[in-house]
PDB file of N, CA and C in Angstrom:
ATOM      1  N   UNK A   1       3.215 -13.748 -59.708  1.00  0.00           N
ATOM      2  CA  UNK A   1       2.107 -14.637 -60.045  1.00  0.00           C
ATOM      3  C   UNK A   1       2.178 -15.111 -61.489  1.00  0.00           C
ATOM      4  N   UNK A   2       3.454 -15.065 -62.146  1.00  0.00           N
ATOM      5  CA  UNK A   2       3.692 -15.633 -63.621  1.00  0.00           C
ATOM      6  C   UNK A   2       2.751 -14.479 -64.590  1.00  0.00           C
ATOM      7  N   UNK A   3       2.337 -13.622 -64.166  1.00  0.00           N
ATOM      8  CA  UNK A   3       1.597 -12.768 -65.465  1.00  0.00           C
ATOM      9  C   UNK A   3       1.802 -11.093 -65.358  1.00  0.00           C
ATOM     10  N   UNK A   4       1.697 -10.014 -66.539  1.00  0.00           N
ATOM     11  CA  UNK A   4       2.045  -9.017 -65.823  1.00  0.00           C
ATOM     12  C   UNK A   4       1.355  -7.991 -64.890  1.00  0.00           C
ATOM     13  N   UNK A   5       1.539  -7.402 -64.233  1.00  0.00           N
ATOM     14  CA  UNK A   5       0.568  -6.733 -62.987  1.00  0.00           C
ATOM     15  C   UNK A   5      -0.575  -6.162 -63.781  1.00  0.00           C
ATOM     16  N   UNK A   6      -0.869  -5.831 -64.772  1.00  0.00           N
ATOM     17  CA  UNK A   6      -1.614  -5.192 -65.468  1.00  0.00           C
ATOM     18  C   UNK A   6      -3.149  -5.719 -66.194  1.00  0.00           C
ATOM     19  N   UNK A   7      -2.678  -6.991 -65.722  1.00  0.00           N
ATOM     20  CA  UNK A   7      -4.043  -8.003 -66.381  1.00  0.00           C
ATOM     21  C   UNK A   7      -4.612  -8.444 -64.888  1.00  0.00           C
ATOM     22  N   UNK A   8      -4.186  -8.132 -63.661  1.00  0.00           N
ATOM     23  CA  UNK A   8      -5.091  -8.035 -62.578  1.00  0.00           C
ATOM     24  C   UNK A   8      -6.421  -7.244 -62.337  1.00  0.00           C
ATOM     25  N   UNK A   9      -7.454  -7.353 -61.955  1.00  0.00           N
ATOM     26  CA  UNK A   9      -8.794  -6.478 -62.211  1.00  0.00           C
ATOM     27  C   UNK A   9      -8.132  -5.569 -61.570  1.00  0.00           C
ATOM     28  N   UNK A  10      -7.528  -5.666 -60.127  1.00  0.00           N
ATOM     29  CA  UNK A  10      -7.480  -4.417 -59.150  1.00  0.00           C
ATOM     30  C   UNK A  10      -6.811  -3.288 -59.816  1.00  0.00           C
ATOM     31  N   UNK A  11      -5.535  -4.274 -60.022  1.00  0.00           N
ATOM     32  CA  UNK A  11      -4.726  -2.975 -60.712  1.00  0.00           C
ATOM     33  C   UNK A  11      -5.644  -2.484 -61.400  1.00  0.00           C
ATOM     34  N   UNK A  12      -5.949  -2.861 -62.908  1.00  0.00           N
ATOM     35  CA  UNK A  12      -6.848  -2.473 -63.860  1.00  0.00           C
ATOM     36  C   UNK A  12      -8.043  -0.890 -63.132  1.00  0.00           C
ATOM     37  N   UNK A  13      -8.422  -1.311 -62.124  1.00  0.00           N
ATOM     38  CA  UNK A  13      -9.595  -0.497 -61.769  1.00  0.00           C
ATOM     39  C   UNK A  13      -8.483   0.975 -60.844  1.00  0.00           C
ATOM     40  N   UNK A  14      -7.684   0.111 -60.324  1.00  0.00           N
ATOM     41  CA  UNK A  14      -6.849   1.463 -59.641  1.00  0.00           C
ATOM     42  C   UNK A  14      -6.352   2.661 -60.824  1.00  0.00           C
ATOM     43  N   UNK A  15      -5.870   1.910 -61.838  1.00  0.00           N
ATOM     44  CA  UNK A  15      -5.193   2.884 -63.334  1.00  0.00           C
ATOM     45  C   UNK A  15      -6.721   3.175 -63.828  1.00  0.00           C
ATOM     46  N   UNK A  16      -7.310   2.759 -63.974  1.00  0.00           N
ATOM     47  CA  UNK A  16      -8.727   3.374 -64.415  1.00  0.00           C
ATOM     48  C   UNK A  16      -9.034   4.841 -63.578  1.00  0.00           C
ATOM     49  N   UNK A  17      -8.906   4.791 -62.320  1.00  0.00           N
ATOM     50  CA  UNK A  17      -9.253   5.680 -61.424  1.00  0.00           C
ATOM     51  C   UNK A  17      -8.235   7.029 -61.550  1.00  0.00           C
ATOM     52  N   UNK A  18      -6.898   6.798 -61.786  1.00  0.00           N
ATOM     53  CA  UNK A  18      -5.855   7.786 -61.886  1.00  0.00           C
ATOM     54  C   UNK A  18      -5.976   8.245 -63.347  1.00  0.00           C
ATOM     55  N   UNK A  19      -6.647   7.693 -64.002  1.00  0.00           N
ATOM     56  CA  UNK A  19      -6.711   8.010 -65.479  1.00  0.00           C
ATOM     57  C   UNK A  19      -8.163   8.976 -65.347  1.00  0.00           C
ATOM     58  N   UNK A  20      -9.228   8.531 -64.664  1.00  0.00           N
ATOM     59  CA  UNK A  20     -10.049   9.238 -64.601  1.00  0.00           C
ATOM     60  C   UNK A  20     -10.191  10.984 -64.088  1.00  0.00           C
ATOM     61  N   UNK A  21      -8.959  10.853 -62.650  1.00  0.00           N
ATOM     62  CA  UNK A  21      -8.484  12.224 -62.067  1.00  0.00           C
ATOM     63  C   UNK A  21      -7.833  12.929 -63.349  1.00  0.00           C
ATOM     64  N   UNK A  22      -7.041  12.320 -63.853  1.00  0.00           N
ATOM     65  CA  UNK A  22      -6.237  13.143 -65.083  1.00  0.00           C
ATOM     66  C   UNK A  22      -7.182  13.881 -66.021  1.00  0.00           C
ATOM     67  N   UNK A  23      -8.729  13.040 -66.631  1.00  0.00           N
ATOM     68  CA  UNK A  23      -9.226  13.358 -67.411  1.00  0.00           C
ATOM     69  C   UNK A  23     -10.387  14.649 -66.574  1.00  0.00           C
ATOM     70  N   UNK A  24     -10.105  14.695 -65.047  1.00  0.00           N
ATOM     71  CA  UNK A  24     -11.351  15.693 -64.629  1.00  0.00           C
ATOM     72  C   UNK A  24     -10.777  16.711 -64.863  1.00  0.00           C
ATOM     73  N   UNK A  25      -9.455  16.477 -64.234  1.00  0.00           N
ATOM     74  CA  UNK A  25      -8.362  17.504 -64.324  1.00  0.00           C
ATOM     75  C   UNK A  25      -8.532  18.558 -65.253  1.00  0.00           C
ATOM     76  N   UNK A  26      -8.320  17.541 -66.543  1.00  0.00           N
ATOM     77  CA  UNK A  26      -8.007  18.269 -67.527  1.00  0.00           C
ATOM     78  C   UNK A  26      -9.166  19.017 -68.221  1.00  0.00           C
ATOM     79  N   UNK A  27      -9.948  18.547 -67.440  1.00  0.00           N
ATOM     80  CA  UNK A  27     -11.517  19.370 -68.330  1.00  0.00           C
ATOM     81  C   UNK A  27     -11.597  20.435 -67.288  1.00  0.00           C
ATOM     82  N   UNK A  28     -10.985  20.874 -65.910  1.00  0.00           N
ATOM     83  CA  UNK A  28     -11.610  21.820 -65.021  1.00  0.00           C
ATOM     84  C   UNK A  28     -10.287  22.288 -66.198  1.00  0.00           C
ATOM     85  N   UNK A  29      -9.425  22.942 -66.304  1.00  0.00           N
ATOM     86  CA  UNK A  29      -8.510  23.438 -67.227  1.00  0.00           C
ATOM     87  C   UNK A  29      -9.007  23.885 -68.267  1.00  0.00           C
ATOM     88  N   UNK A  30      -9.742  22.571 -69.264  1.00  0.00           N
ATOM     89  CA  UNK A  30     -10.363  23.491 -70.658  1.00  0.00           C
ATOM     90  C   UNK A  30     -11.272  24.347 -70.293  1.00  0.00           C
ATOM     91  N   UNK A  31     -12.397  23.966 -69.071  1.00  0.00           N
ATOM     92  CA  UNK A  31     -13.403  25.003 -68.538  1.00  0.00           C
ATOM     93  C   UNK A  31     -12.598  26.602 -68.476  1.00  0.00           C
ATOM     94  N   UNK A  32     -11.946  26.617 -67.622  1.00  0.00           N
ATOM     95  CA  UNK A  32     -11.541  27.647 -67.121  1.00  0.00           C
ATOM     96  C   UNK A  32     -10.817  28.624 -68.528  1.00  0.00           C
ATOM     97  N   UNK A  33     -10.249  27.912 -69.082  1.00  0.00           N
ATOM     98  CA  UNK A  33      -9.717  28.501 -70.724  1.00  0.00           C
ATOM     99  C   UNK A  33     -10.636  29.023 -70.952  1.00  0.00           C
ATOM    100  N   UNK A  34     -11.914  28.671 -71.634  1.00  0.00           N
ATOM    101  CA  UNK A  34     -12.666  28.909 -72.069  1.00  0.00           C
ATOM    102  C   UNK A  34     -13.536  30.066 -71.500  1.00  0.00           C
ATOM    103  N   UNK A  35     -13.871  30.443 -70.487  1.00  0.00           N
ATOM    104  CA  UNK A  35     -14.331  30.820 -69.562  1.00  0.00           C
ATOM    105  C   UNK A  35     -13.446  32.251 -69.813  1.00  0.00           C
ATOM    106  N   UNK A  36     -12.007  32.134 -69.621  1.00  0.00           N
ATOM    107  CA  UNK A  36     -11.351  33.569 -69.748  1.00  0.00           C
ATOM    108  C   UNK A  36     -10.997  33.674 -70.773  1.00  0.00           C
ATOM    109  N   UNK A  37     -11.363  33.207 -72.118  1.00  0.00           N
ATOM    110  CA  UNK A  37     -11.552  33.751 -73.488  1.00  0.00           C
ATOM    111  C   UNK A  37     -12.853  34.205 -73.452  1.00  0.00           C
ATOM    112  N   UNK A  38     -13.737  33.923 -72.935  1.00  0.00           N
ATOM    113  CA  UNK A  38     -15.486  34.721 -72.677  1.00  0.00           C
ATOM    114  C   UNK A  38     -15.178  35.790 -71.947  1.00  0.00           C
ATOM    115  N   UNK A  39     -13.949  36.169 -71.314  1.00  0.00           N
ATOM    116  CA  UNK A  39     -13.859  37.564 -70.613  1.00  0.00           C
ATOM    117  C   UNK A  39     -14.461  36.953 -69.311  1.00  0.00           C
ATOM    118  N   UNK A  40     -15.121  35.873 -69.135  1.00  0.00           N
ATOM    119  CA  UNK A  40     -15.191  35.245 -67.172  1.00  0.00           C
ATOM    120  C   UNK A  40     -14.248  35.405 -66.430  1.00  0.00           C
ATOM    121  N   UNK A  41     -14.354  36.082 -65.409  1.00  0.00           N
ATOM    122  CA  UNK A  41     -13.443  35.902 -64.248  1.00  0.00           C
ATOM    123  C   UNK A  41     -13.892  34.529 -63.451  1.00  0.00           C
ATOM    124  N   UNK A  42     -12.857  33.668 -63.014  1.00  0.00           N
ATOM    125  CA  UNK A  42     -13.219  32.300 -62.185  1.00  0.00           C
ATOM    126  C   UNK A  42     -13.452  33.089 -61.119  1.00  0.00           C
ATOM    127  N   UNK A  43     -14.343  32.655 -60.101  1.00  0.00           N
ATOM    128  CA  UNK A  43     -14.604  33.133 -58.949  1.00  0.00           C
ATOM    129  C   UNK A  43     -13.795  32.080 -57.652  1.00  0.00           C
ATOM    130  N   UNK A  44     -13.444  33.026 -56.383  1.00  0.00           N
ATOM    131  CA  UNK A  44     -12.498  32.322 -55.695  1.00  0.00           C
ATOM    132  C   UNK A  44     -12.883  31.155 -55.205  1.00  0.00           C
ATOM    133  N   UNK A  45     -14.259  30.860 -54.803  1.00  0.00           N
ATOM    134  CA  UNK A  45     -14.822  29.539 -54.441  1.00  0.00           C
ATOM    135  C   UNK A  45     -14.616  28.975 -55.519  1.00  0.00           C
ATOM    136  N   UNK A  46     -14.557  29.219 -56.963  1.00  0.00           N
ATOM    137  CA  UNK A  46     -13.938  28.091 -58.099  1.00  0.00           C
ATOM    138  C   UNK A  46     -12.812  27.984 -58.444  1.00  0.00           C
ATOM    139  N   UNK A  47     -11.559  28.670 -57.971  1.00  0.00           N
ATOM    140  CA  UNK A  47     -10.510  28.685 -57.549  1.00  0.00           C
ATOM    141  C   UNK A  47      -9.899  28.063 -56.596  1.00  0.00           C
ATOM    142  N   UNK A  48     -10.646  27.996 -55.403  1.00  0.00           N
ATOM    143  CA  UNK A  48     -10.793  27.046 -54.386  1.00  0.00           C
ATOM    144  C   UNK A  48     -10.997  25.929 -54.241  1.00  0.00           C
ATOM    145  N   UNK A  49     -12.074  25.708 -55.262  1.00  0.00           N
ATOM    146  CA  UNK A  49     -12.575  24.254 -55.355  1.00  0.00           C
ATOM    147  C   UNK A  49     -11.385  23.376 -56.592  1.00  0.00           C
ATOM    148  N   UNK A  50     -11.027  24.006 -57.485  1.00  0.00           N
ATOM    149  CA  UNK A  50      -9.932  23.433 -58.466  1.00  0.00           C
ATOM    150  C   UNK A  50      -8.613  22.960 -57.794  1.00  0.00           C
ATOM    151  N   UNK A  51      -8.347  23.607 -57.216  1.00  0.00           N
ATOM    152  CA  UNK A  51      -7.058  23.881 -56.224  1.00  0.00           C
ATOM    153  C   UNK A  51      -7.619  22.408 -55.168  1.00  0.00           C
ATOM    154  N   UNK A  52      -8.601  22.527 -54.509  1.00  0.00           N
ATOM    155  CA  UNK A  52      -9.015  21.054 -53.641  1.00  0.00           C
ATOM    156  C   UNK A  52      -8.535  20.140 -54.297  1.00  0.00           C
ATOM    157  N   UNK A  53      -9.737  20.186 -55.207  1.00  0.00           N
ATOM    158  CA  UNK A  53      -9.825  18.934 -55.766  1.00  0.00           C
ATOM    159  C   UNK A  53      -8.471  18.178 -56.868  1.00  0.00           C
ATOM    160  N   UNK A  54      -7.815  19.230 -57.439  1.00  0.00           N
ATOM    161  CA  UNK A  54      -6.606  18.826 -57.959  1.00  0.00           C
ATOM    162  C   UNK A  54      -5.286  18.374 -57.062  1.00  0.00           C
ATOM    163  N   UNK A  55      -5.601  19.316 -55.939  1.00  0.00           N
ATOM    164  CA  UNK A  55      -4.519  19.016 -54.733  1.00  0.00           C
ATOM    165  C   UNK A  55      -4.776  17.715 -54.087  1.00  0.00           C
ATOM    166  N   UNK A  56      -6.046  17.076 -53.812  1.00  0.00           N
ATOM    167  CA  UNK A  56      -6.546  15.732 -53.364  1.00  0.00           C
ATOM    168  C   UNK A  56      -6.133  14.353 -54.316  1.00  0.00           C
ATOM    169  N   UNK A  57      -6.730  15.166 -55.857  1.00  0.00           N
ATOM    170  CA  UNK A  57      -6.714  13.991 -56.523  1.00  0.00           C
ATOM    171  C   UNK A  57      -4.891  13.619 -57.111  1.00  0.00           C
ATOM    172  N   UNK A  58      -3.939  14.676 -56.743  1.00  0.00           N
ATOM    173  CA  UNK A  58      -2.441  14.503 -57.360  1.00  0.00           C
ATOM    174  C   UNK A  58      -2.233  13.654 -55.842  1.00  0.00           C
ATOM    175  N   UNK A  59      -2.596  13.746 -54.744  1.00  0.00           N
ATOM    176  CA  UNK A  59      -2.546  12.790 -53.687  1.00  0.00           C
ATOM    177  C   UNK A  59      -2.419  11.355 -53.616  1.00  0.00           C
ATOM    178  N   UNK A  60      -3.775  11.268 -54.400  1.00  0.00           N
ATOM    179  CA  UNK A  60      -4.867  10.076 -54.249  1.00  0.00           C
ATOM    180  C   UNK A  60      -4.019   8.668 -55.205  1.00  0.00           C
ATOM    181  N   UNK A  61      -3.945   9.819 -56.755  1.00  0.00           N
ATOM    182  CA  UNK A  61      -2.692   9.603 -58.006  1.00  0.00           C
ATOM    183  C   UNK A  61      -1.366   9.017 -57.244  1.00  0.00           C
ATOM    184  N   UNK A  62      -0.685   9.497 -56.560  1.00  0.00           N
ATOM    185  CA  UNK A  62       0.353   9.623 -56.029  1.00  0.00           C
ATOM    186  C   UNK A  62       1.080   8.414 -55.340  1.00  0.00           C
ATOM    187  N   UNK A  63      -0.187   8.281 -54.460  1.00  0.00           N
ATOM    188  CA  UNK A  63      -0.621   7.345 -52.944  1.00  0.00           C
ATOM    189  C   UNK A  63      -1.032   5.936 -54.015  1.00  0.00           C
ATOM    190  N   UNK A  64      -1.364   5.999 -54.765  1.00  0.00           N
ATOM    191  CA  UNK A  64      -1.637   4.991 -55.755  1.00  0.00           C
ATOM    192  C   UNK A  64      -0.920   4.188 -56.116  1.00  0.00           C
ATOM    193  N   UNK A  65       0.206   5.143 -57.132  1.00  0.00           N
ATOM    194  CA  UNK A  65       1.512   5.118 -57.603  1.00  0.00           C
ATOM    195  C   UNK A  65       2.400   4.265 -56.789  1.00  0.00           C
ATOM    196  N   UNK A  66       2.565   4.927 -55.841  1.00  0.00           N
ATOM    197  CA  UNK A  66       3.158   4.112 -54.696  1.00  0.00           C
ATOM    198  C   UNK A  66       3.035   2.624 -54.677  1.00  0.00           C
ATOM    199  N   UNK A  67       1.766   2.120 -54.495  1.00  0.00           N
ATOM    200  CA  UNK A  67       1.214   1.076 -54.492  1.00  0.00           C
ATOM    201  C   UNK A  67       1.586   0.237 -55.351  1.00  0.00           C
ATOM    202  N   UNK A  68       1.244   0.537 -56.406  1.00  0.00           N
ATOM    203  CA  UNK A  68       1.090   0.151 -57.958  1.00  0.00           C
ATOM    204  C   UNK A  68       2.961  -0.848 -57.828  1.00  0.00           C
ATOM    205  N   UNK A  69       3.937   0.138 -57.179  1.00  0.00           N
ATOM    206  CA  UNK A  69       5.471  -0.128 -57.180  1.00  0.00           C
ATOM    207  C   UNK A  69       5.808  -0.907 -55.978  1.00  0.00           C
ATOM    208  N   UNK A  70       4.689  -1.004 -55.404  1.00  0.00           N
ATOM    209  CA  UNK A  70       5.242  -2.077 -54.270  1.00  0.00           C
ATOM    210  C   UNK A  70       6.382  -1.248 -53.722  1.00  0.00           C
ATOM    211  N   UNK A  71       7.649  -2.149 -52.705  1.00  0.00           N
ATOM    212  CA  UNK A  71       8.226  -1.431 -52.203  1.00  0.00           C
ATOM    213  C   UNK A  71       9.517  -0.818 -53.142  1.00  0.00           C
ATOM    214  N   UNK A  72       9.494  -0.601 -54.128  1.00  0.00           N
ATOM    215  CA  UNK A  72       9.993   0.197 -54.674  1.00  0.00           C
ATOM    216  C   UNK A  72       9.707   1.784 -54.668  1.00  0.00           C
ATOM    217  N   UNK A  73       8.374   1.493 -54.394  1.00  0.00           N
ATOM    218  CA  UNK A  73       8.150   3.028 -54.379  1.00  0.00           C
ATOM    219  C   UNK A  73       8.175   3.692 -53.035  1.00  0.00           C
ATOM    220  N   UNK A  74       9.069   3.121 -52.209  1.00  0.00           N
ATOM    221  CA  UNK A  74       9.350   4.008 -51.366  1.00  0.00           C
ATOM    222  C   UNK A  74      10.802   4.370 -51.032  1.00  0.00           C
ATOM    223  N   UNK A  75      11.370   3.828 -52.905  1.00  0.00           N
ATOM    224  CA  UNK A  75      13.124   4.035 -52.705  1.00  0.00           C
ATOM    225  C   UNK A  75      13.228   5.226 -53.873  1.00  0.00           C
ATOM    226  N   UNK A  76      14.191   6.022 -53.094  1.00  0.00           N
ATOM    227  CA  UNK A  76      14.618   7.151 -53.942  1.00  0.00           C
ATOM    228  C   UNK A  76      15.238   7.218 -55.372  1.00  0.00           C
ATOM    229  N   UNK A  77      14.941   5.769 -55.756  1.00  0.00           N
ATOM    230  CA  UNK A  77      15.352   5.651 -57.318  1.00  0.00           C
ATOM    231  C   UNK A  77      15.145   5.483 -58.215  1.00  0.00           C
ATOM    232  N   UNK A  78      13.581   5.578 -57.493  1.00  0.00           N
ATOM    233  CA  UNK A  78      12.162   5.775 -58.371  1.00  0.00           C
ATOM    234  C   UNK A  78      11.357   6.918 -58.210  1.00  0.00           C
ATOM    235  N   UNK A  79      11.357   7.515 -59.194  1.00  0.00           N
ATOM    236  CA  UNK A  79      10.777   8.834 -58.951  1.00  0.00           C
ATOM    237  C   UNK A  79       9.267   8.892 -58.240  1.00  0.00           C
ATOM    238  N   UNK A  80       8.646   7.888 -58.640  1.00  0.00           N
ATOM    239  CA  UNK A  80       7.188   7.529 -57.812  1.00  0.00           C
ATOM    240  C   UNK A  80       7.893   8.430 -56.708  1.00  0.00           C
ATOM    241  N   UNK A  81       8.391   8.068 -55.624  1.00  0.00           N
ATOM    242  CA  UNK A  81       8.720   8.703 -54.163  1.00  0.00           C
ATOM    243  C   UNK A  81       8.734  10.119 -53.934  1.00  0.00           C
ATOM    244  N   UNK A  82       9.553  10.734 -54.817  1.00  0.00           N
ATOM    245  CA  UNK A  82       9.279  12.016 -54.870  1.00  0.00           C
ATOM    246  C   UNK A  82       8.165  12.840 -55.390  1.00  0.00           C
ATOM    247  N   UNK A  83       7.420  12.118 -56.317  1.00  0.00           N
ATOM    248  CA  UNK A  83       6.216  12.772 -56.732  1.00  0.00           C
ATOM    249  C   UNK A  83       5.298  12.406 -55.885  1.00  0.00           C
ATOM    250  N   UNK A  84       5.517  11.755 -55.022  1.00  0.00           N
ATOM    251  CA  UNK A  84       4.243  11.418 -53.528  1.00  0.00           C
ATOM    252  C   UNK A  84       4.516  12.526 -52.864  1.00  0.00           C
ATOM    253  N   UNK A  85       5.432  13.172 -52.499  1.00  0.00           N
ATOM    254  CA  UNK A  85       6.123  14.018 -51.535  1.00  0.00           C
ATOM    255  C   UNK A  85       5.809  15.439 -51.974  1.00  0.00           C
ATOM    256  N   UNK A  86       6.077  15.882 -53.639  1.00  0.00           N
ATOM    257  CA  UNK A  86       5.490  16.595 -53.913  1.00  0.00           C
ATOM    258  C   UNK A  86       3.915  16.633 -53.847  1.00  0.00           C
ATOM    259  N   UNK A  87       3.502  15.542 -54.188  1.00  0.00           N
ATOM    260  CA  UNK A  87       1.745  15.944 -54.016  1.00  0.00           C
ATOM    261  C   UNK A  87       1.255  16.292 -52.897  1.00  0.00           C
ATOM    262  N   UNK A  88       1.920  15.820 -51.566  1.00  0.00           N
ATOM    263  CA  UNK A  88       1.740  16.163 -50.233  1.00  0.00           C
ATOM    264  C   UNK A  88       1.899  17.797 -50.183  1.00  0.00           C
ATOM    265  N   UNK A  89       2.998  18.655 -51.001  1.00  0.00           N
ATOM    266  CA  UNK A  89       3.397  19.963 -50.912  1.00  0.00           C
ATOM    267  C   UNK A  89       1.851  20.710 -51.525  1.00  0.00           C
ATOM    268  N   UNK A  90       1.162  20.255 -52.239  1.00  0.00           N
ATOM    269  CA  UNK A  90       0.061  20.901 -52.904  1.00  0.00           C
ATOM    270  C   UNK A  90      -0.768  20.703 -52.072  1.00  0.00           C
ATOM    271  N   UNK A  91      -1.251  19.922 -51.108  1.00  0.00           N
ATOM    272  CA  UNK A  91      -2.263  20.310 -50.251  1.00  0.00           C
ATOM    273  C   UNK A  91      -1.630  20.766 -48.846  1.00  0.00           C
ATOM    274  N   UNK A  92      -0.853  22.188 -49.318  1.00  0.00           N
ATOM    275  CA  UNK A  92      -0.533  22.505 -47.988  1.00  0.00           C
ATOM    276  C   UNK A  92      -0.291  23.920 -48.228  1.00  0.00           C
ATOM    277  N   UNK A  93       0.634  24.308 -49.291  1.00  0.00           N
ATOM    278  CA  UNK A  93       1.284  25.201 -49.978  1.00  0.00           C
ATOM    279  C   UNK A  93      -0.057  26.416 -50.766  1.00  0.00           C
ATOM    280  N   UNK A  94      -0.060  27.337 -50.582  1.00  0.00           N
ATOM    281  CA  UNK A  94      -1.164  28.673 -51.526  1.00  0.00           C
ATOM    282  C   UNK A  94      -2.536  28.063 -50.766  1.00  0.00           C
ATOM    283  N   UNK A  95      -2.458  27.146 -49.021  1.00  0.00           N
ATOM    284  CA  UNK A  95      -3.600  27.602 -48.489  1.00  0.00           C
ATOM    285  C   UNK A  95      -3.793  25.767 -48.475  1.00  0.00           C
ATOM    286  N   UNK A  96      -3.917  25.545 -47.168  1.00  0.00           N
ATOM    287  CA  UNK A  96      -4.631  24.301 -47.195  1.00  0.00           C
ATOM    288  C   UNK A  96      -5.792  23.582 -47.518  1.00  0.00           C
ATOM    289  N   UNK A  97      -6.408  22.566 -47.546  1.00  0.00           N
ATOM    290  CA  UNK A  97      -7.463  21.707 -48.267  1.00  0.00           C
ATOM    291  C   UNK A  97      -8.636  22.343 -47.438  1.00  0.00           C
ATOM    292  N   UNK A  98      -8.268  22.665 -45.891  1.00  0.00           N
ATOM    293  CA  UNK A  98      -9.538  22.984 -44.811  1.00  0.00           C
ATOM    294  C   UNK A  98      -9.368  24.786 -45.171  1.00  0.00           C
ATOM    295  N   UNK A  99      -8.393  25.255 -45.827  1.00  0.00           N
ATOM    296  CA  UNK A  99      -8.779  26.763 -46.337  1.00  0.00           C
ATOM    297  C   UNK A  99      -9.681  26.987 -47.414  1.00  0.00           C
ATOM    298  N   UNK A 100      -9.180  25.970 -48.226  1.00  0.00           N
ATOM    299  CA  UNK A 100      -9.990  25.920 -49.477  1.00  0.00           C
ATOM    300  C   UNK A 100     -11.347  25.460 -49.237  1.00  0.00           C
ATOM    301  N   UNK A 101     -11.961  24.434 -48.218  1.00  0.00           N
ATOM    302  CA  UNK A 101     -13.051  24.122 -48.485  1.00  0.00           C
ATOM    303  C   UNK A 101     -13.566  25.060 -47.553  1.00  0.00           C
ATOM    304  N   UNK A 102     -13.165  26.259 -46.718  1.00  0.00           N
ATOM    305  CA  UNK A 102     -13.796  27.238 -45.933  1.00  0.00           C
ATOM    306  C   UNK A 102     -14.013  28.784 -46.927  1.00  0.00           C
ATOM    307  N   UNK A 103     -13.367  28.531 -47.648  1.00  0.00           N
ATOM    308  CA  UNK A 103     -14.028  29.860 -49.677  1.00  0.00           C
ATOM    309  C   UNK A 103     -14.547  28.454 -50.171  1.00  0.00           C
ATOM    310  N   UNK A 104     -14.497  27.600 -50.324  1.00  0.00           N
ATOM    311  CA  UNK A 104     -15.824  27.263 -51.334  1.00  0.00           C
ATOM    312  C   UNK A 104     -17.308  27.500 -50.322  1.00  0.00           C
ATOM    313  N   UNK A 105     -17.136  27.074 -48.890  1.00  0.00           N
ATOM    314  CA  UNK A 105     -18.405  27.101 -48.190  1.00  0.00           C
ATOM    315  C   UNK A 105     -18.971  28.508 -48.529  1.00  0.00           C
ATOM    316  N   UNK A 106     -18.050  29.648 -48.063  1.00  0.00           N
ATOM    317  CA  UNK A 106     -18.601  31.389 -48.109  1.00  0.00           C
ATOM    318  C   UNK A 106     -19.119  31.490 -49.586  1.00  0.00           C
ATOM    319  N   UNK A 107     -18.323  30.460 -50.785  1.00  0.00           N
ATOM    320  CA  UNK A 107     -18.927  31.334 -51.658  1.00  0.00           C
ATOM    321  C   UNK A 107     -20.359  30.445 -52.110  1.00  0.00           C
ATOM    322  N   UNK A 108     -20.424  29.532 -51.296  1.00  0.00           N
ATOM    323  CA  UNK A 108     -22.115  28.455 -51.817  1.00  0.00           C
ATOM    324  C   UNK A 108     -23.018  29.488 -50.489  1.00  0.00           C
ATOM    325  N   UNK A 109     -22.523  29.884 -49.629  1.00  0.00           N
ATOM    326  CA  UNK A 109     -23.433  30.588 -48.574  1.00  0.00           C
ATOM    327  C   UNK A 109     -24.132  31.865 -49.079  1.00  0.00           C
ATOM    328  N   UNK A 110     -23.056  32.436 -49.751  1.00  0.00           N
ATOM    329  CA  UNK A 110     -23.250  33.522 -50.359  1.00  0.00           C
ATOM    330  C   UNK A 110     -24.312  33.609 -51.370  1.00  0.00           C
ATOM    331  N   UNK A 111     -24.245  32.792 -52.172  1.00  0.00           N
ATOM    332  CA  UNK A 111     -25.276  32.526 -53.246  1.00  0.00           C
ATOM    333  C   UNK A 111     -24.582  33.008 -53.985  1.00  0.00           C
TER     334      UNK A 111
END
């Protein structure tokens, strides 16, 4: 379209969105630091829920990415491809997304 992909709103709002996962990311991380310098143990429903939601949103990131490369990103000579493939391994791998959201339920039931 004569201009670069980056001055499109969509794009614009899609990199907004992957920038936003990065920045939740990175604050469930400082939480949790912080938390076990207070001597907190994370509890497994918040273990659970980090693990979701990071495993969803490296997905979401991923599945994006893809996009973002058009059909490039579904050639092996762009790493985009493989980091889709890996993000697929995180919601599967140390307990699936429907394991994880079955300890976050026990531990909101629980009180």
């Amino acid at each position: 379209f004569g201009r670069p992909i980056g001055e499109f709103q969509l794009i614009q709002l899609k990199l907004a969105r992957m920038e936003v996962a990065r920045m939740n990311l990175q604050n469930m991380i400082f939480r949790q630091i912080e938390m076990a310098g207070a001597g907190k143990r994370m509890t497994l429903a918040e273990a659970s829920a980090a693990k979701l939601y990071s495993a969803q949103a490296a997905m979401e990131v991923a599945l994006e990415a893809v996009q973002l490369f058009g059909g490039n990103g579904y050639m092996a000579e762009f790493q985009v491809e493989q980091l889709c493939r890996d993000a697929k391994v995180l919601q599967i791998y140390a307990g699936t997304d429907e394991i994880q959201v079955g300890q976050i339920a026990r531990g909101l039931l629980r009180g």
